[in-house]
Protein backbone atom coordinates (compact mmCIF):
# COMPACT_ATOMS: atom_id res chain seq x y z
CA UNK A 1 21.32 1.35 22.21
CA UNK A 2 18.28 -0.25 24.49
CA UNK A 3 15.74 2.69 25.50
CA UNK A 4 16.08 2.71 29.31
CA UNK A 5 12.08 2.04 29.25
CA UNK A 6 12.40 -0.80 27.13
CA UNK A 7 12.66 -4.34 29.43
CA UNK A 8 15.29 -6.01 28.02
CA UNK A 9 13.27 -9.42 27.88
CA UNK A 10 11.17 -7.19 25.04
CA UNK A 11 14.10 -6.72 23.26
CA UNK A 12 15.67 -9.98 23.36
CA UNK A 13 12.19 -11.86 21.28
CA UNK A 14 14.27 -10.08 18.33
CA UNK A 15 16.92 -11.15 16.24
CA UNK A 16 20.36 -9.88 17.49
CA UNK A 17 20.61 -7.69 13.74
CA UNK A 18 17.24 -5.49 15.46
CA UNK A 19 17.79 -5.08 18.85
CA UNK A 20 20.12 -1.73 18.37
CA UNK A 21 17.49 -0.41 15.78
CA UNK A 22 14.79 2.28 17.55
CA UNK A 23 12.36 2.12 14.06
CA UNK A 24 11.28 -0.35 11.17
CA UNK A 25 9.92 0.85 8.11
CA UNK A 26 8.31 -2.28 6.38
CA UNK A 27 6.94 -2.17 2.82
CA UNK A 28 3.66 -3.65 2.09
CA UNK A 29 3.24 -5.65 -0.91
CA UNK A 30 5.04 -8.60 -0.73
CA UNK A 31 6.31 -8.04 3.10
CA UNK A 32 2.84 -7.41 5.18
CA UNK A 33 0.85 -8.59 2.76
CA UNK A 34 0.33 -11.35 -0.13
CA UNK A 35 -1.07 -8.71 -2.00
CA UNK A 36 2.21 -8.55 -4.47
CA UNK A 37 0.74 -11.62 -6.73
CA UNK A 38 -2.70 -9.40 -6.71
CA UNK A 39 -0.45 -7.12 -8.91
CA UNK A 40 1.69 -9.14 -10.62
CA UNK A 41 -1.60 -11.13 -11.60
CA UNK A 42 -3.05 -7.45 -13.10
CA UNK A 43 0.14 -6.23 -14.12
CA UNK A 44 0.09 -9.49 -16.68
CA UNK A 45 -3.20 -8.98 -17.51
CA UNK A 46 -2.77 -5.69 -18.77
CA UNK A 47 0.99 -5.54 -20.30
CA UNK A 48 -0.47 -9.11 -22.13
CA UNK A 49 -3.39 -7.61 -23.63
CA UNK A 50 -1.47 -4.40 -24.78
CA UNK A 51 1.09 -7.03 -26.68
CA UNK A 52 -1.40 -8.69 -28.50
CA UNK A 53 -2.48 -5.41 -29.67
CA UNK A 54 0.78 -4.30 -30.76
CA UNK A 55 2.78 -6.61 -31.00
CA UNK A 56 7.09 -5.64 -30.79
CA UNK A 57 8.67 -6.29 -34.34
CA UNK A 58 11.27 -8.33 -33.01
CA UNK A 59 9.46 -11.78 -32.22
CA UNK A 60 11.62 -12.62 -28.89
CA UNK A 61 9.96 -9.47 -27.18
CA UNK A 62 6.70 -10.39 -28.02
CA UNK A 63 6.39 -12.87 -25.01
CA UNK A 64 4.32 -12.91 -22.08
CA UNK A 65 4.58 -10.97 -19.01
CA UNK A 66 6.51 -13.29 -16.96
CA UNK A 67 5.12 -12.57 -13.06
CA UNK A 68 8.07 -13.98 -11.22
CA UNK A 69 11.22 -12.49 -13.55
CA UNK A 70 9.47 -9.46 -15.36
CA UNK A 71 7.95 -8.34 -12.19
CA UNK A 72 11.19 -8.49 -10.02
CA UNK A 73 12.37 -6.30 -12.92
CA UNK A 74 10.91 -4.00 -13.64
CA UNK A 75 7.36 -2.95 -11.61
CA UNK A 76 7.91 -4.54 -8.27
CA UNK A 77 8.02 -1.84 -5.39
CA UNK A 78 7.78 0.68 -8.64
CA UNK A 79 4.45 3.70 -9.20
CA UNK A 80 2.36 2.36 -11.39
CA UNK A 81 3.10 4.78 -14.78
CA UNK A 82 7.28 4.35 -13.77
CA UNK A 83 6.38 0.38 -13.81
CA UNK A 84 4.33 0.46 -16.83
CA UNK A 85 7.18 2.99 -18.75
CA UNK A 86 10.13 0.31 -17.56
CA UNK A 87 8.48 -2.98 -18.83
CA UNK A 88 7.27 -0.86 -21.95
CA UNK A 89 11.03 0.16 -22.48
CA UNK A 90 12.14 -3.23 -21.96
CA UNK A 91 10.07 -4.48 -24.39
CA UNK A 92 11.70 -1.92 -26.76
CA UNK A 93 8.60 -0.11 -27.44
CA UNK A 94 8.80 3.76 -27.48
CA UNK A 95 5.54 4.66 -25.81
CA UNK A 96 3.99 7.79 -25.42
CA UNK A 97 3.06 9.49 -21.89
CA UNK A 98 -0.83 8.42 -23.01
CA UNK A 99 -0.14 5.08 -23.61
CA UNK A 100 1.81 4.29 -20.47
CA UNK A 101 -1.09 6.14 -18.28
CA UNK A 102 -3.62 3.81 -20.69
CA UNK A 103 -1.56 0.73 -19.74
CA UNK A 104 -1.47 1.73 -15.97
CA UNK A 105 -5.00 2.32 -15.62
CA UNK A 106 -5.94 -0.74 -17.28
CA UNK A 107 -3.79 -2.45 -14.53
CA UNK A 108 -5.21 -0.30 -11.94
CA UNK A 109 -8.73 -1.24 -12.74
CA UNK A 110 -7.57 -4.95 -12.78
CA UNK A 111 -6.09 -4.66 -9.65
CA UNK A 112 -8.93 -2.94 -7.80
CA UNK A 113 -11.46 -5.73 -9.44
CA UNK A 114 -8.95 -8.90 -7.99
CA UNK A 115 -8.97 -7.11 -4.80
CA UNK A 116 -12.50 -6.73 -4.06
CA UNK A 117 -13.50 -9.99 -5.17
CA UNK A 118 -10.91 -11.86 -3.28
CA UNK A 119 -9.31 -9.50 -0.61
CA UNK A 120 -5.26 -9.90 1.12
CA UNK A 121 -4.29 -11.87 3.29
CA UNK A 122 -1.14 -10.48 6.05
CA UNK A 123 1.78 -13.07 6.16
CA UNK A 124 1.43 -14.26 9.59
CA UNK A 125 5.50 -14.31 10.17
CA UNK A 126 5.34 -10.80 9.43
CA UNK A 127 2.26 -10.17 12.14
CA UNK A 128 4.55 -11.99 14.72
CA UNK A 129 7.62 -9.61 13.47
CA UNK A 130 5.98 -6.43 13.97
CA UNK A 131 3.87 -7.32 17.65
CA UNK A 132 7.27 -8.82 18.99
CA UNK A 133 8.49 -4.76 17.65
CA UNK A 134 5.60 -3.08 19.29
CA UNK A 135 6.33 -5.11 22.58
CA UNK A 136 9.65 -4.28 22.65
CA UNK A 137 8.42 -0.62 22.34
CA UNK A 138 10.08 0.06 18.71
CA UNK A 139 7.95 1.97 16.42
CA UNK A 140 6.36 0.74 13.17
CA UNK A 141 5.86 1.75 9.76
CA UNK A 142 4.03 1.01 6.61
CA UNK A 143 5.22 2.42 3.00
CA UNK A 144 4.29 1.60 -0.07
CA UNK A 145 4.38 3.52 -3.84
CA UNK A 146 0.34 1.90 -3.79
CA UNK A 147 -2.49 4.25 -3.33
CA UNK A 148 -4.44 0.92 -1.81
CA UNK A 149 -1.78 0.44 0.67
CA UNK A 150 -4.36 1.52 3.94
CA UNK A 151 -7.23 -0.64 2.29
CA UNK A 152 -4.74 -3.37 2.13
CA UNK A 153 -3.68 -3.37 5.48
CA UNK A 154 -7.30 -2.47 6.88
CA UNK A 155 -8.84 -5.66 4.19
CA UNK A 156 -5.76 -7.74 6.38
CA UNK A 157 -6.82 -6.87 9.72
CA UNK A 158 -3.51 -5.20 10.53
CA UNK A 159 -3.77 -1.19 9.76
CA UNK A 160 -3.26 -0.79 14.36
CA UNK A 161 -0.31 -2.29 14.51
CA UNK A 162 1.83 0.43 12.27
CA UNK A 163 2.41 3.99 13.77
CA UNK A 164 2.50 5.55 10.43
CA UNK A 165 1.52 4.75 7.20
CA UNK A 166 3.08 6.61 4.11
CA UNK A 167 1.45 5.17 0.82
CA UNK A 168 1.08 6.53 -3.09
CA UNK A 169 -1.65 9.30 -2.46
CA UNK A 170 0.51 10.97 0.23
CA UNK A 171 3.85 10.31 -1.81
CA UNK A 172 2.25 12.06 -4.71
CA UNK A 173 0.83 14.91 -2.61
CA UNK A 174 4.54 15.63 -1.38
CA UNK A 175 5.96 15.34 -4.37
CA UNK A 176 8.18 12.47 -3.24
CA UNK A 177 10.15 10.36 -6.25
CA UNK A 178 9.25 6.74 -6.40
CA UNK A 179 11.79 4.03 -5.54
CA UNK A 180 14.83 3.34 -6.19
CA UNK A 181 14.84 6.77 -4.68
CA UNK A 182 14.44 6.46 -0.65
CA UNK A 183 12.13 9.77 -0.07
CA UNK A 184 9.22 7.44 0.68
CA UNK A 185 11.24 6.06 3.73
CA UNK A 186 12.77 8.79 4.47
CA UNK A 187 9.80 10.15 5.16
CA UNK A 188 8.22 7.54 6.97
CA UNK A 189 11.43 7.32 9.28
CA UNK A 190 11.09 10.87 9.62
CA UNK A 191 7.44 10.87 10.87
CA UNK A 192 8.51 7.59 13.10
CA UNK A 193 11.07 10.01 14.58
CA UNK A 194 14.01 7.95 14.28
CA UNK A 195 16.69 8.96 11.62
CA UNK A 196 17.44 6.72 8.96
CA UNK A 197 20.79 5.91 10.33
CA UNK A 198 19.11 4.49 13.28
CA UNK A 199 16.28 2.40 11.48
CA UNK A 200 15.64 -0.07 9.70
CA UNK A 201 13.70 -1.12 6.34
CA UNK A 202 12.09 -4.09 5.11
CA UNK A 203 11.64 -4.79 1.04
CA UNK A 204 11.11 -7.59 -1.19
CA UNK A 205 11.72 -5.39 -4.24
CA UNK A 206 15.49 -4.90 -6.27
CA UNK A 207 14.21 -1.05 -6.52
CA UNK A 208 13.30 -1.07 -2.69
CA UNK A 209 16.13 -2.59 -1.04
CA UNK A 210 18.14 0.16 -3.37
CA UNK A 211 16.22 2.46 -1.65
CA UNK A 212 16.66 1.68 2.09
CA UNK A 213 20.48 1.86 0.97
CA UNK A 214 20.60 5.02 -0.71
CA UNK A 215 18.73 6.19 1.93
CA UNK A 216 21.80 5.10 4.41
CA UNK A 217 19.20 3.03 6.89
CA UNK A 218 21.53 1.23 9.46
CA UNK A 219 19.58 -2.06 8.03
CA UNK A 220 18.07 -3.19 4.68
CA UNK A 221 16.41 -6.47 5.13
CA UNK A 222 15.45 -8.30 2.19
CA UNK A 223 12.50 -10.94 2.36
CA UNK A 224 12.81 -13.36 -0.75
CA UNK A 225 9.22 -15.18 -1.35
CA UNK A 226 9.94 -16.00 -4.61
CA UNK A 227 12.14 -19.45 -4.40
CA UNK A 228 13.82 -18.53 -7.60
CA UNK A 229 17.20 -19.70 -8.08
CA UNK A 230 18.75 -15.83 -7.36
CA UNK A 231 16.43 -13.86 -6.27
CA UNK A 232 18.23 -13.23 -2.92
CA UNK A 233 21.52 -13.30 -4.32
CA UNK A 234 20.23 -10.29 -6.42
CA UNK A 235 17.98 -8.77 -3.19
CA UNK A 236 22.02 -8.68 -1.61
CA UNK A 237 23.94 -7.01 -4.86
CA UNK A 238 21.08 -4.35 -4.89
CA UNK A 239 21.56 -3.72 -1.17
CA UNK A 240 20.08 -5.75 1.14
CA UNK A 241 22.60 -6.29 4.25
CA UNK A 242 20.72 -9.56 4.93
CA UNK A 243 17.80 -11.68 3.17
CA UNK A 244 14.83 -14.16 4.60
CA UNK A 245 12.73 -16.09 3.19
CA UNK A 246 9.71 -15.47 6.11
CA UNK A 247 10.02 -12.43 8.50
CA UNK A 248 9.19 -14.84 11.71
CA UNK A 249 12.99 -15.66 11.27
CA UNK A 250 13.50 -12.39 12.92
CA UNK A 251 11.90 -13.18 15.88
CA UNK A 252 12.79 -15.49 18.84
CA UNK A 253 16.63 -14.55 18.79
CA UNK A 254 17.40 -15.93 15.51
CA UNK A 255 20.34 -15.43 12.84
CA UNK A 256 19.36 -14.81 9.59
CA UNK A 257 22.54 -15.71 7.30
């Protein structure tokens, strides 16, 4: 339903899927900003390093963090120590509670060194995405299971332009379970003031897209970056109503397939 204070010329620079939805919540790694090869690029560093110390005793697991496939898999949109424990596991190596917290701090300190150095960049289809929202008058906001989410976005230039921000410091504060759980939206829908049912949300993760739908948001859009042969095909079976490859193909009254 159009607000009565919204023009409708505001509404109609949006795909037809958005113009009936009154909030978005977008993720941040991966959607807003570039910053998801940042920690794919640290998650390798640090899951490579800890299998050349202890190497699994079948051979086959002993491979390389792969930062396309293993990332989808297993950390992307995840905490850091639930990331760390499901690429661990996958690896079949029974890991203590120390040695997952040893492996995600080792990434952590990675990450924070990559990002100082060399900063994020936003994805400028996604800048164009959320000022054609905030013209139309729909409100924005920013979640992520990071704890550098708000540096991120400020290091982008973009931190205005969301309404709320919900990130891993606040999640953990709360006591809010990391995705494929939706509390993290949830909450960020609730502090948009727009029920779920009535929003949308915007992930380029399996476990985030499973979120938004568990959550039972009116619209999970998937954004599929990757070019791999079925990434999207996999962003759909884990509940993404629709999938693009660059958020600007939400703007100007296009239809996403």
């Amino acid at each position: 339903m159009q607000s009565p204070h919204t023009p409708a010329t505001s509404r109609d620079a949006l795909a037809p899927v958005l113009r009936d939805v009154r909030a978005v919540v977008f993720d941040t790694d991966g959607v807003i900003t570039d910053s998801a090869r940042v920690h794919a690029a640290a998650w390798k560093a640090a899951f490579d390093a800890y299998l050349r110390a202890h190497p699994p005793k079948d051979p086959e697991r002993r491979r390389p963090f792969d930062v396309r496939d293993d990332y989808l898999r297993h950390v992307d949109g995840k905490s850091r120590l639930d990331g760390a424990a499901a690429f661990l596991a996958a690896r079949g190596i029974e890991a203590s509670p120390e040695t997952v917290r040893a492996v995600a701090a080792d990434k952590e300190r990675l990450f924070v060194q990559r990002l100082r150095e060399h900063g994020v960049d936003a994805y400028p289809g996604t800048v164009r995405l959320v000022r054609a929202l905030r013209r139309a008058g729909v409100p924005r906001g920013a979640a992520s299971a990071s704890r550098h989410a708000g540096e991120l976005l400020a290091r982008a230039g973009v931190l205005d332009l969301f309404d709320v921000l919900m990130d891993g410091g606040e999640a953990a504060r709360l006591g809010l379970a990391g995705k494929p759980e939706p509390d993290l939206f949830l909450e960020a829908a609730r502090r948009l003031g727009v029920p779920a049912d009535r929003a949308a949300v915007v992930e380029d993760a399996l476990a985030g897209v499973e979120a938004g739908r568990r959550g039972g948001f009116a619209l999970v859009i998937g954004v599929d970056r990757t070019a791999g042969e079925d990434t999207g095909a996999r962003l759909l079976r884990h509940g993404a109503d629709i999938v693009v490859h660059d958020l600007e193909e939400l703007c100007g009254g296009g239809a996403p397939k």
